[in-house]
N, C-alpha and C. Protein backbone atom coordinates (compact mmCIF):
# COMPACT_ATOMS: atom_id res chain seq x y z
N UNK A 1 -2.31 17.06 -61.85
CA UNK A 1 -1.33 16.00 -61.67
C UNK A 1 -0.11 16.60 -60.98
N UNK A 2 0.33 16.19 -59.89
CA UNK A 2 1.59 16.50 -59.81
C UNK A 2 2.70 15.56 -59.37
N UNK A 3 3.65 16.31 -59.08
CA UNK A 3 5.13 15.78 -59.53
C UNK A 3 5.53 14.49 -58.54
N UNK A 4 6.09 13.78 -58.70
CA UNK A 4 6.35 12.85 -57.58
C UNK A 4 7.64 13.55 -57.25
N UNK A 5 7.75 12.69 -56.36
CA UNK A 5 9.07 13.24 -54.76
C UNK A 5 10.49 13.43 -55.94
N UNK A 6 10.65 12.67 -56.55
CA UNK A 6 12.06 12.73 -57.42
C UNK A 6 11.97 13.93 -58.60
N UNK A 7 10.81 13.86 -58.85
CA UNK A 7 10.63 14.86 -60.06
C UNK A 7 10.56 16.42 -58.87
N UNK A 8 10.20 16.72 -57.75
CA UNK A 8 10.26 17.66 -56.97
C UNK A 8 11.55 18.00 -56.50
N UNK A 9 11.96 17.10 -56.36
CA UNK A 9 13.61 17.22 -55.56
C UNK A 9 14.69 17.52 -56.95
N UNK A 10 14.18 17.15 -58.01
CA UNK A 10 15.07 17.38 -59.31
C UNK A 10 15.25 18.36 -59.70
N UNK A 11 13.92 19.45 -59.35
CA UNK A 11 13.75 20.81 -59.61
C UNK A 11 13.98 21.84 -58.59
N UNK A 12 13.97 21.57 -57.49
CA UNK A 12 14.82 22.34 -56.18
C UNK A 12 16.38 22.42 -56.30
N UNK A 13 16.73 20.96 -56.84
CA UNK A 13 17.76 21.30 -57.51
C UNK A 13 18.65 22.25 -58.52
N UNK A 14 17.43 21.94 -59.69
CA UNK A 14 17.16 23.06 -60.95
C UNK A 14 17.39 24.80 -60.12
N UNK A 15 16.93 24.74 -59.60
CA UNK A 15 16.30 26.33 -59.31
C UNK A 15 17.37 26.46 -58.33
N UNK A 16 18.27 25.60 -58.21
CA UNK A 16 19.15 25.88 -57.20
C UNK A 16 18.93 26.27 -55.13
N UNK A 17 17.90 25.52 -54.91
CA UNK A 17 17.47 25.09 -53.37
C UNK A 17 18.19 23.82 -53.06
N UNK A 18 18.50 22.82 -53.95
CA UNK A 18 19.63 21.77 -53.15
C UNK A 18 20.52 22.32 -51.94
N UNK A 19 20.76 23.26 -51.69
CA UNK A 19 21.83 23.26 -50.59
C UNK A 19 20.69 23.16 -49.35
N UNK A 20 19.85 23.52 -49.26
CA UNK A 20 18.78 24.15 -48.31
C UNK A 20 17.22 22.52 -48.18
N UNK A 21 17.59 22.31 -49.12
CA UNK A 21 16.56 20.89 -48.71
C UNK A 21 17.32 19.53 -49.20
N UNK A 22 16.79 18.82 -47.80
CA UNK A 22 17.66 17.31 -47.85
C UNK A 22 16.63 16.55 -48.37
N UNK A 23 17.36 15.52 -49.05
CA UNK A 23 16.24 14.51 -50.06
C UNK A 23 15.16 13.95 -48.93
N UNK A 24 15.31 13.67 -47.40
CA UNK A 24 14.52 12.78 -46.55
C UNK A 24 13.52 14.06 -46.53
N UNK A 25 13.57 15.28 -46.54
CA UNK A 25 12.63 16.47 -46.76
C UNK A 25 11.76 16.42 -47.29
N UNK A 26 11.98 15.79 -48.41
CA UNK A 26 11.21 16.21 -49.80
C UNK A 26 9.55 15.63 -49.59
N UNK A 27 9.55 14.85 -49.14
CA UNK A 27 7.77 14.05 -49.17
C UNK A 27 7.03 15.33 -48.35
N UNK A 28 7.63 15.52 -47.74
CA UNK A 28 6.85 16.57 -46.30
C UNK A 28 6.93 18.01 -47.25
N UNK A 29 7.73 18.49 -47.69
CA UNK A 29 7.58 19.66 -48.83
C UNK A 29 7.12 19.35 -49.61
N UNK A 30 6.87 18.03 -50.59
CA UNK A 30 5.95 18.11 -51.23
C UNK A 30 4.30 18.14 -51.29
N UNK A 31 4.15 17.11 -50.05
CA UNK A 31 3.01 17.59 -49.18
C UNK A 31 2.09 18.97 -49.02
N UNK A 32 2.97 19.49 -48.48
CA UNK A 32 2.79 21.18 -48.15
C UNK A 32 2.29 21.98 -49.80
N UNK A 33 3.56 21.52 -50.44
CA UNK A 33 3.32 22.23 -52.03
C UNK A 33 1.80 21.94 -52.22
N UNK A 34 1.62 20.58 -52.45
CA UNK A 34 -0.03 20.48 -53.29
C UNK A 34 -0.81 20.86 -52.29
N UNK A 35 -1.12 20.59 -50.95
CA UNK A 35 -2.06 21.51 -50.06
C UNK A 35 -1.82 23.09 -50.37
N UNK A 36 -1.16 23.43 -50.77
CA UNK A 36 -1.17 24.85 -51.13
C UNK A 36 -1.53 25.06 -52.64
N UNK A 37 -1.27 24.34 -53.48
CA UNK A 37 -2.13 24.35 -54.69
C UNK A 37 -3.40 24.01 -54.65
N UNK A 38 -4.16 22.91 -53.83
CA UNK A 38 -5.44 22.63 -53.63
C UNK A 38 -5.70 23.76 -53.14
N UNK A 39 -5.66 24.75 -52.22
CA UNK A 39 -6.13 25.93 -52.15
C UNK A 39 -6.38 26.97 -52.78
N UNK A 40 -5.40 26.90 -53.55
CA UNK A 40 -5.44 28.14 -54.52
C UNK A 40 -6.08 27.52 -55.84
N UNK A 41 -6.34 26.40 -56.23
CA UNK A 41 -7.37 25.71 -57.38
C UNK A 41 -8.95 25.95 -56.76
N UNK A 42 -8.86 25.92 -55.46
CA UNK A 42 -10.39 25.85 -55.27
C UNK A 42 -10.25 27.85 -54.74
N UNK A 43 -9.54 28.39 -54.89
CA UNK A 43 -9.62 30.13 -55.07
C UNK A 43 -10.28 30.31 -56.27
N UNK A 44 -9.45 29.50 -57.50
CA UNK A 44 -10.07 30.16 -58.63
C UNK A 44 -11.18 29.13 -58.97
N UNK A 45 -11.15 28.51 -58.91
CA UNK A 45 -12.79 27.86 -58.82
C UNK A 45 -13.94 28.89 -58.34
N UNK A 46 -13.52 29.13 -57.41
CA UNK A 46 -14.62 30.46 -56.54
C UNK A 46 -15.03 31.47 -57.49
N UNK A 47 -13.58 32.09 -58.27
CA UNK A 47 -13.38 32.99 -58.56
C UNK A 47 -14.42 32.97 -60.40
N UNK A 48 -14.21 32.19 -60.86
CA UNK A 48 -14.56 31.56 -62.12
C UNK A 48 -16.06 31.16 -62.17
N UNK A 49 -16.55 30.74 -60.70
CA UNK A 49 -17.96 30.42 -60.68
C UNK A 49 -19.00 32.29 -60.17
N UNK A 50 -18.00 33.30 -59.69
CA UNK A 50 -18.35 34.33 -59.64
C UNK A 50 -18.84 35.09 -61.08
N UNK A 51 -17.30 34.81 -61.64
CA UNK A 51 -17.53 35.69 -62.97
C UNK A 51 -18.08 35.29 -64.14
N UNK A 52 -18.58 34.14 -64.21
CA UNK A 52 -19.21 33.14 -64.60
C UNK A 52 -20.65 32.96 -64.97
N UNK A 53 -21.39 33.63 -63.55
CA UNK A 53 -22.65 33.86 -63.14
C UNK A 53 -23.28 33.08 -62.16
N UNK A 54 -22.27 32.26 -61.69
CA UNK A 54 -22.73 31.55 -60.39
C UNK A 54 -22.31 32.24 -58.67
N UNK A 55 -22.71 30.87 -58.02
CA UNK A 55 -22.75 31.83 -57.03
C UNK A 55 -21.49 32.05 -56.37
N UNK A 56 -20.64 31.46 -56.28
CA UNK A 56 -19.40 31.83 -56.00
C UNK A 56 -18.75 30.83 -54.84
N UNK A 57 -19.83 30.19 -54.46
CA UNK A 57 -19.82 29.49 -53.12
C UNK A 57 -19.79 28.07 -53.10
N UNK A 58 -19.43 27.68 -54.45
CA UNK A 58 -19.22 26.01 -54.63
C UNK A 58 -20.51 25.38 -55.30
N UNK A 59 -21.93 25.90 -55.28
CA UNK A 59 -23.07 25.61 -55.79
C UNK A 59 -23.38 25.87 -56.97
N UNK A 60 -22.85 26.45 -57.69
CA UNK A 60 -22.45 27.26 -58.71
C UNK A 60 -24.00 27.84 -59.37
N UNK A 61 -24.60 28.07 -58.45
CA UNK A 61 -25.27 29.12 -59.03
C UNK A 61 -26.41 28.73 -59.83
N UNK A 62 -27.55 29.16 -60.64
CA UNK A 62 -27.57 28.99 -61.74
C UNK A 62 -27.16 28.16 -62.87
N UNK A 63 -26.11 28.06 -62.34
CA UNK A 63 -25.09 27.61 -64.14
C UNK A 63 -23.96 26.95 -63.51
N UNK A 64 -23.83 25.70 -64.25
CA UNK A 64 -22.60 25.01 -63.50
C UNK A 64 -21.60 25.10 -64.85
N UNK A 65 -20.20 25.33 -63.71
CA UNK A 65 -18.98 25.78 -64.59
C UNK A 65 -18.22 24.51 -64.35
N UNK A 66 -17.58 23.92 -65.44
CA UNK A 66 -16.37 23.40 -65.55
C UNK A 66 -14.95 23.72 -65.55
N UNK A 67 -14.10 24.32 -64.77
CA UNK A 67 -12.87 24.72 -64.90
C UNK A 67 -11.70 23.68 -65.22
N UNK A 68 -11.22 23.92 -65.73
CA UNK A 68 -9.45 23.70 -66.01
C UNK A 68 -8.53 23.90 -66.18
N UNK A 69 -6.86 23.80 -65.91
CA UNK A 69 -6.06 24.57 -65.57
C UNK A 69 -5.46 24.23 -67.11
N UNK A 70 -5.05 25.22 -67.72
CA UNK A 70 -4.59 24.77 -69.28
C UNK A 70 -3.06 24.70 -68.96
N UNK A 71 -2.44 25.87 -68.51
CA UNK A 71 -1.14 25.77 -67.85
C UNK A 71 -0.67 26.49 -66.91
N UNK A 72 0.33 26.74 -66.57
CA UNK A 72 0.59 27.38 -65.55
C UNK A 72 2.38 28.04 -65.40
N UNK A 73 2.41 29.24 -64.97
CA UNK A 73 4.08 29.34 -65.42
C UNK A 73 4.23 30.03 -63.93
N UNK A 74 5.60 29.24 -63.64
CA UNK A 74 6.31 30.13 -62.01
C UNK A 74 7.24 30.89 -62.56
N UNK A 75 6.85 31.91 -61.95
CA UNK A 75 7.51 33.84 -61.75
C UNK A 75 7.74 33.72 -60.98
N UNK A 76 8.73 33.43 -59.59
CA UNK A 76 9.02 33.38 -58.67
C UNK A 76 10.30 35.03 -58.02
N UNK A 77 10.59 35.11 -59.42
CA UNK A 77 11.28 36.30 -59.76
C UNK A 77 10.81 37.75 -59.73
N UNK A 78 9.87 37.53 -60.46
CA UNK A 78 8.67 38.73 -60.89
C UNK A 78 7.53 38.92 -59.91
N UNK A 79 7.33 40.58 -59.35
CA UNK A 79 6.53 40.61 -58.49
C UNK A 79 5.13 41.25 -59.41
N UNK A 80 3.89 40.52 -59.09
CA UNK A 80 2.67 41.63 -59.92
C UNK A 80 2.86 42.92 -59.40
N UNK A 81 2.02 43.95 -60.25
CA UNK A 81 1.97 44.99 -59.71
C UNK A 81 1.39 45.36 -57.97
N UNK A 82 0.16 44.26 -57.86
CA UNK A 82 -0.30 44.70 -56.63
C UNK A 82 0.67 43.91 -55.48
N UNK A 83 1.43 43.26 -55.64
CA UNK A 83 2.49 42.82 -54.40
C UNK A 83 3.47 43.56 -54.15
N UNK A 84 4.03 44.75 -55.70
CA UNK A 84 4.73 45.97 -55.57
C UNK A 84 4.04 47.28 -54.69
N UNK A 85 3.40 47.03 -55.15
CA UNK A 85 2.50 48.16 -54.16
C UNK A 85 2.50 47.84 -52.80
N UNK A 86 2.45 46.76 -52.34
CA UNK A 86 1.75 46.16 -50.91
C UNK A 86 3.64 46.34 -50.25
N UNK A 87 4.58 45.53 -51.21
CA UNK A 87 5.82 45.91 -50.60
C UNK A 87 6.81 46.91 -50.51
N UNK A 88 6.84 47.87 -51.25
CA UNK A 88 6.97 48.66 -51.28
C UNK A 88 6.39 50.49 -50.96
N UNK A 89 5.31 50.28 -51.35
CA UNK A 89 4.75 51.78 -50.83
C UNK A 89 3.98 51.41 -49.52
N UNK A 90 3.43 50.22 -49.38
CA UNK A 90 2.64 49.64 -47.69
C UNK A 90 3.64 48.77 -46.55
N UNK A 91 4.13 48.48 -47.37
CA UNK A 91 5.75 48.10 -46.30
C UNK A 91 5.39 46.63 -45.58
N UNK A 92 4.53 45.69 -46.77
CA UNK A 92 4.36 44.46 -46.36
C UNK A 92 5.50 43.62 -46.84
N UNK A 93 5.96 42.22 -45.94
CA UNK A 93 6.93 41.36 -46.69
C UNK A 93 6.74 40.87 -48.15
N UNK A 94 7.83 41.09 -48.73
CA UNK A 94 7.23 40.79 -50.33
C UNK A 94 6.91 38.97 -50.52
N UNK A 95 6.32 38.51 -51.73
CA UNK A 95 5.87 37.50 -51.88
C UNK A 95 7.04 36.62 -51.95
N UNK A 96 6.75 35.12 -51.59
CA UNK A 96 7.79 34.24 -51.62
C UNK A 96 8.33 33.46 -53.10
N UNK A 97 6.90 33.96 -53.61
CA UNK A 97 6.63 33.24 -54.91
C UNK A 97 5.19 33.74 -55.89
N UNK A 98 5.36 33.51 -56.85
CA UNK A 98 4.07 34.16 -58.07
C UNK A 98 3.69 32.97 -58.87
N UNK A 99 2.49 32.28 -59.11
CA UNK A 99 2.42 31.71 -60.35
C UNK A 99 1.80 32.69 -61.15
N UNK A 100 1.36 32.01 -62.48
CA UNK A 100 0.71 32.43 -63.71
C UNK A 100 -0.10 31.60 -63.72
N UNK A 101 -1.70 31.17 -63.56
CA UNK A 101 -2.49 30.12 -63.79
C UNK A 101 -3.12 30.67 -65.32
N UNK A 102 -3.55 29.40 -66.10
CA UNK A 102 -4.27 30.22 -67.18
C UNK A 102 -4.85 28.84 -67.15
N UNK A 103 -6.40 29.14 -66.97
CA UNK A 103 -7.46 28.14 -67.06
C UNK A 103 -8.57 28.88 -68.02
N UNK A 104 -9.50 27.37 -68.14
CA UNK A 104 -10.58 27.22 -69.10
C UNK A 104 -12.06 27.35 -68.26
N UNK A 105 -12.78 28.17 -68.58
CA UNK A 105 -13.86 27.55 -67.90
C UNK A 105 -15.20 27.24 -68.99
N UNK A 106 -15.69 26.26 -69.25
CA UNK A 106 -17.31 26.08 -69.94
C UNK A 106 -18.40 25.96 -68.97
N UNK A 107 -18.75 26.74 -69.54
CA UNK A 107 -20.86 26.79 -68.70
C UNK A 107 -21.34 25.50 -69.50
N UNK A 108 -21.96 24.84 -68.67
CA UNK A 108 -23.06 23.69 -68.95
C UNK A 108 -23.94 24.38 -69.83
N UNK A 109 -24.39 25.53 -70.05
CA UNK A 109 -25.67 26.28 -70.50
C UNK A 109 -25.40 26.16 -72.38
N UNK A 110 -24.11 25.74 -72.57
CA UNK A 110 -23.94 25.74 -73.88
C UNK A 110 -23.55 27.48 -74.68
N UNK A 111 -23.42 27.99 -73.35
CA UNK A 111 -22.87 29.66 -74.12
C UNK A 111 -21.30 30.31 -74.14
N UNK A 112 -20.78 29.14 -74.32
CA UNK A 112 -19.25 29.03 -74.55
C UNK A 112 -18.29 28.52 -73.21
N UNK A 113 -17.21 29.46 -73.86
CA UNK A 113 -16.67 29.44 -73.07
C UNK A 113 -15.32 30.63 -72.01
N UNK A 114 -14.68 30.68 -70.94
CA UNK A 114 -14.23 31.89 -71.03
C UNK A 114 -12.24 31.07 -70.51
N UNK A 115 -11.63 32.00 -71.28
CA UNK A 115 -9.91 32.19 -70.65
C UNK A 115 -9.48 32.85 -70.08
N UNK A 116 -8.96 32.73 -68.82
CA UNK A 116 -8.35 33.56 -67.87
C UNK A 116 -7.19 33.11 -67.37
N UNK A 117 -5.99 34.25 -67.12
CA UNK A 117 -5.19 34.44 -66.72
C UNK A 117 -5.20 34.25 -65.25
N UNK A 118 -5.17 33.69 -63.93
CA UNK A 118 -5.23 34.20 -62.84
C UNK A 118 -3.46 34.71 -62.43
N UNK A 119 -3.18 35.60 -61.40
CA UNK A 119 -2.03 35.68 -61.15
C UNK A 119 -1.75 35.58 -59.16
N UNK A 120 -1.60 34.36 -58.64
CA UNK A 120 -1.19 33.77 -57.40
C UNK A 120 0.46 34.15 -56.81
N UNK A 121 -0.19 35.58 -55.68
CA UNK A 121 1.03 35.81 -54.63
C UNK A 121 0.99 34.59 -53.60
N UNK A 122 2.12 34.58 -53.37
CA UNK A 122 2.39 33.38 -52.11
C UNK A 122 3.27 34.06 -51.08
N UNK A 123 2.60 34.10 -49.88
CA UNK A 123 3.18 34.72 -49.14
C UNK A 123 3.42 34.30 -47.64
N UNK A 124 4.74 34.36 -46.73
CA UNK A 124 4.83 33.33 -45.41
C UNK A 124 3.52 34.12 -44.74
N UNK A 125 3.01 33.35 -44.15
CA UNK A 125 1.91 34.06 -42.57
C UNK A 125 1.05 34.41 -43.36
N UNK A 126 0.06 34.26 -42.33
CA UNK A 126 -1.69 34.47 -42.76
C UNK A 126 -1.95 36.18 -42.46
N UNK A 127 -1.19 36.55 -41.51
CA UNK A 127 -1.57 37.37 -40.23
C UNK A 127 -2.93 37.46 -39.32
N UNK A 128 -4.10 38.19 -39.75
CA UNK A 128 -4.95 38.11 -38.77
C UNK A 128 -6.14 38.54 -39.28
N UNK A 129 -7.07 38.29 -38.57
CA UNK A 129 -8.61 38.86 -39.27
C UNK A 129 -9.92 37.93 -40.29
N UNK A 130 -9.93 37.89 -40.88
CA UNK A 130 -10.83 37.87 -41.83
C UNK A 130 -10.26 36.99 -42.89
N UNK A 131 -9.73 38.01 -43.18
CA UNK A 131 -8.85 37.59 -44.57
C UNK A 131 -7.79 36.52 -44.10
N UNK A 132 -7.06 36.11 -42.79
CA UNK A 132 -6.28 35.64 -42.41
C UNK A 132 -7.20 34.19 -42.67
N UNK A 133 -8.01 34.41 -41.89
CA UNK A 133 -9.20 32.52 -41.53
C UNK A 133 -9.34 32.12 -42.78
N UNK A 134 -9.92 32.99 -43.99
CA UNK A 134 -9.96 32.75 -45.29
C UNK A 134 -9.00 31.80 -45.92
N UNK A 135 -7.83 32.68 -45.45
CA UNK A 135 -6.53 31.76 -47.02
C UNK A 135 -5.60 31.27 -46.01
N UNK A 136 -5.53 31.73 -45.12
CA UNK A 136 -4.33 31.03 -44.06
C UNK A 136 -4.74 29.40 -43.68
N UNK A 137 -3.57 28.55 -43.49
CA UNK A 137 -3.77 27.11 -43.74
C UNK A 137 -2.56 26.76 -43.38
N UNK A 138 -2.41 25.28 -42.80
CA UNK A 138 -1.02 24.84 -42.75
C UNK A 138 -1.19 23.57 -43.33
N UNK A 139 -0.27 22.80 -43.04
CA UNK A 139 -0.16 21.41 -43.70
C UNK A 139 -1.30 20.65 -43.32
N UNK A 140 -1.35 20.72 -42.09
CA UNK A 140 -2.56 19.46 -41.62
C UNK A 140 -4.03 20.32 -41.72
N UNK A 141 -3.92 21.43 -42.19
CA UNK A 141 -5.69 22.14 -42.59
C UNK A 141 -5.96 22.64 -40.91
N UNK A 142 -5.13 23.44 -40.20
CA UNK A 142 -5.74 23.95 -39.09
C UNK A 142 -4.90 25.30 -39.56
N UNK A 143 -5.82 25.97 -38.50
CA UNK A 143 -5.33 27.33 -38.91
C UNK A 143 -4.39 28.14 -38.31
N UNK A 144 -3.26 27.44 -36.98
CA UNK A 144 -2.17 27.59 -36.65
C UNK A 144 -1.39 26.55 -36.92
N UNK A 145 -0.30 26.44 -37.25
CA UNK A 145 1.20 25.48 -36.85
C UNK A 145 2.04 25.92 -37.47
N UNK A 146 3.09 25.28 -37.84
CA UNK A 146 4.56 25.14 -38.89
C UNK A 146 4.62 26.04 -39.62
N UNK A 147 3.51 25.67 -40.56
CA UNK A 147 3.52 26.24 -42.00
C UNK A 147 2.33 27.05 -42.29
N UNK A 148 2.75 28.23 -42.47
CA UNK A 148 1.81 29.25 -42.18
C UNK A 148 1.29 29.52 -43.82
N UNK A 149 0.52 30.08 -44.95
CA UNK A 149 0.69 30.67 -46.41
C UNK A 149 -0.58 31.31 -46.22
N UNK A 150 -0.31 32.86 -47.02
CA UNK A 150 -1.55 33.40 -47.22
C UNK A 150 -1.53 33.50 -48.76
N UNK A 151 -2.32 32.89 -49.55
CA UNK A 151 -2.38 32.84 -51.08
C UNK A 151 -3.47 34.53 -51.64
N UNK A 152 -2.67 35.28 -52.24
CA UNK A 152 -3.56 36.31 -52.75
C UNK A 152 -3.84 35.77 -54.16
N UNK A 153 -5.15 35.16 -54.29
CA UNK A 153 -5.33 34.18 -55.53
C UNK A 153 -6.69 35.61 -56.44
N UNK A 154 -6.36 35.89 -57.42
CA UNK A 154 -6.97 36.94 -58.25
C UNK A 154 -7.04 36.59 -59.82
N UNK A 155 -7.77 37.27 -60.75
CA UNK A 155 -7.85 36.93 -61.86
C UNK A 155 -6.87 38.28 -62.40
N UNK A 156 -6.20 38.11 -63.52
CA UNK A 156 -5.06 39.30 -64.19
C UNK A 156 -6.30 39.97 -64.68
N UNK A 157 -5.87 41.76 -64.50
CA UNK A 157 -6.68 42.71 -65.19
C UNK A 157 -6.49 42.46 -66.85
N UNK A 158 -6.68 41.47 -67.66
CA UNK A 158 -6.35 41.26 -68.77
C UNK A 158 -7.50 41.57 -69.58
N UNK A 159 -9.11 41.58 -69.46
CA UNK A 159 -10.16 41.76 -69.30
C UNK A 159 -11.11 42.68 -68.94
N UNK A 160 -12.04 43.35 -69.83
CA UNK A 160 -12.81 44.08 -68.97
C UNK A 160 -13.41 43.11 -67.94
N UNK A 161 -14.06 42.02 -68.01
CA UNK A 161 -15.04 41.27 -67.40
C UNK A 161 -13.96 40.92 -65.79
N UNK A 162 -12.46 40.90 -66.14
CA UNK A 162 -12.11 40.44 -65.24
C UNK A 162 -11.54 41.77 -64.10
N UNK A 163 -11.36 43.04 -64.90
CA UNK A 163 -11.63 43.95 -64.23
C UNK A 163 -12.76 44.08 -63.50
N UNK A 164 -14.12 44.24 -63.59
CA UNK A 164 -15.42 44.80 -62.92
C UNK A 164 -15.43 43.40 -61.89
N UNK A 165 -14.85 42.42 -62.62
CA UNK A 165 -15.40 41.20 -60.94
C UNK A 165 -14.36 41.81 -59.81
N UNK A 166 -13.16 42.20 -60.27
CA UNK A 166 -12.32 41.95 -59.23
C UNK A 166 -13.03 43.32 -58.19
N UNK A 167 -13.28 44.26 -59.21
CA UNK A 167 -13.80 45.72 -58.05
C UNK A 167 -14.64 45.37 -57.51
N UNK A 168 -16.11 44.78 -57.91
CA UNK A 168 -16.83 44.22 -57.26
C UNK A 168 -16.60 43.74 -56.02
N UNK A 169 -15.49 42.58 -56.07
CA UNK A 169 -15.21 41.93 -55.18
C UNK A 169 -14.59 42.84 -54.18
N UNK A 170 -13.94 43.75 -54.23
CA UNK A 170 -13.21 44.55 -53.39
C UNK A 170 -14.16 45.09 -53.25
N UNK A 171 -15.00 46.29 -53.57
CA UNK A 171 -16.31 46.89 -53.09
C UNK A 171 -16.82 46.10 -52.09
N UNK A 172 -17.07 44.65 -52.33
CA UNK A 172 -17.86 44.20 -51.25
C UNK A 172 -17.66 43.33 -50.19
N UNK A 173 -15.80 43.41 -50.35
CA UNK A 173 -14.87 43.13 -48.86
C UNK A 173 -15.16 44.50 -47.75
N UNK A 174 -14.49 45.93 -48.84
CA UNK A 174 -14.87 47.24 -47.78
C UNK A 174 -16.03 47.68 -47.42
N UNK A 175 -17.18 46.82 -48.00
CA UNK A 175 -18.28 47.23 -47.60
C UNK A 175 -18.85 46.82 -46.28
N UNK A 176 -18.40 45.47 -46.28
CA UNK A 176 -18.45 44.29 -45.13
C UNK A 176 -18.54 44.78 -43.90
């Protein structure tokens, strides 16, 4: 569910962005906002149907997962460790923004269920490559204009299970 235009503009306020966005703004930023959450919901969708035991690719595999977002908290303040690393010791621009996702997922199979933490960098520009076509997106869903975001959407090392997916997954980006 999200916020309508007044409840968005109430909280730019909050957070103190009123000087910097005009109320006739707000539909077109809010716009942008949920296309950038629809992206990063269907990241951890991916991500959840991986660790899960499906296939990772929307078919889910084997085993169909139900996800849901239980809540969610903005760190906009707070950088994860791996965006410290990337800005500081690799000398990338730091993130614009961090959520905290913490979703549900149940297997249809009746063998529970699992909680995860995910933790979402938001960052201006896609740059290039691979990884760019992947998460890079603008408002209207092409992969140049205006509004550029590359979402580093991951599950928190909170977990063994969510440790070994994430190496996995990196193993078999550098393997590529």
């Amino acid at each position: 569910m999200y916020p309508s235009e007044q409840q968005y503009y109430n909280a730019m306020l909050r957070k103190g962005y009123g000087s910097r966005v005009r109320p006739e703004e707000v539909p077109f930023i809010l716009q942008i906002h949920n296309l950038v959450n629809e992206r990063g919901w269907e990241e951890v969708k991916n991500w959840e149907r991986e660790l899960n035991g499906g296939d990772g690719k929307g078919g889910g595999g084997s085993v169909n997962i139900t996800t849901q977002l239980t809540r969610f908290v903005g760190r906009p303040k707070d950088m994860s460790p791996k965006a410290f690393i990337k800005t500081y010791l690799m000398g990338y621009t730091a993130p614009f923004d961090r959520h905290d996702w913490f979703v549900r997922s149940v297997k249809d199979d009746g063998k529970g269920q699992t909680d995860r933490r995910y933790v979402i960098d938001f960052y201006s520009g896609g740059g290039s490559g691979e990884n760019a076509k992947n998460n890079a997106f603008n408002g209207n869903g092409k992969p140049k204009g205006a509004v550029d975001v590359y979402l580093d959407v991951r599950p928190a090392v909170d977990d063994f299970d969510s440790a070994v997916g994430r190496a996995k997954k990196w193993i078999g980006e550098f393997l590529k």
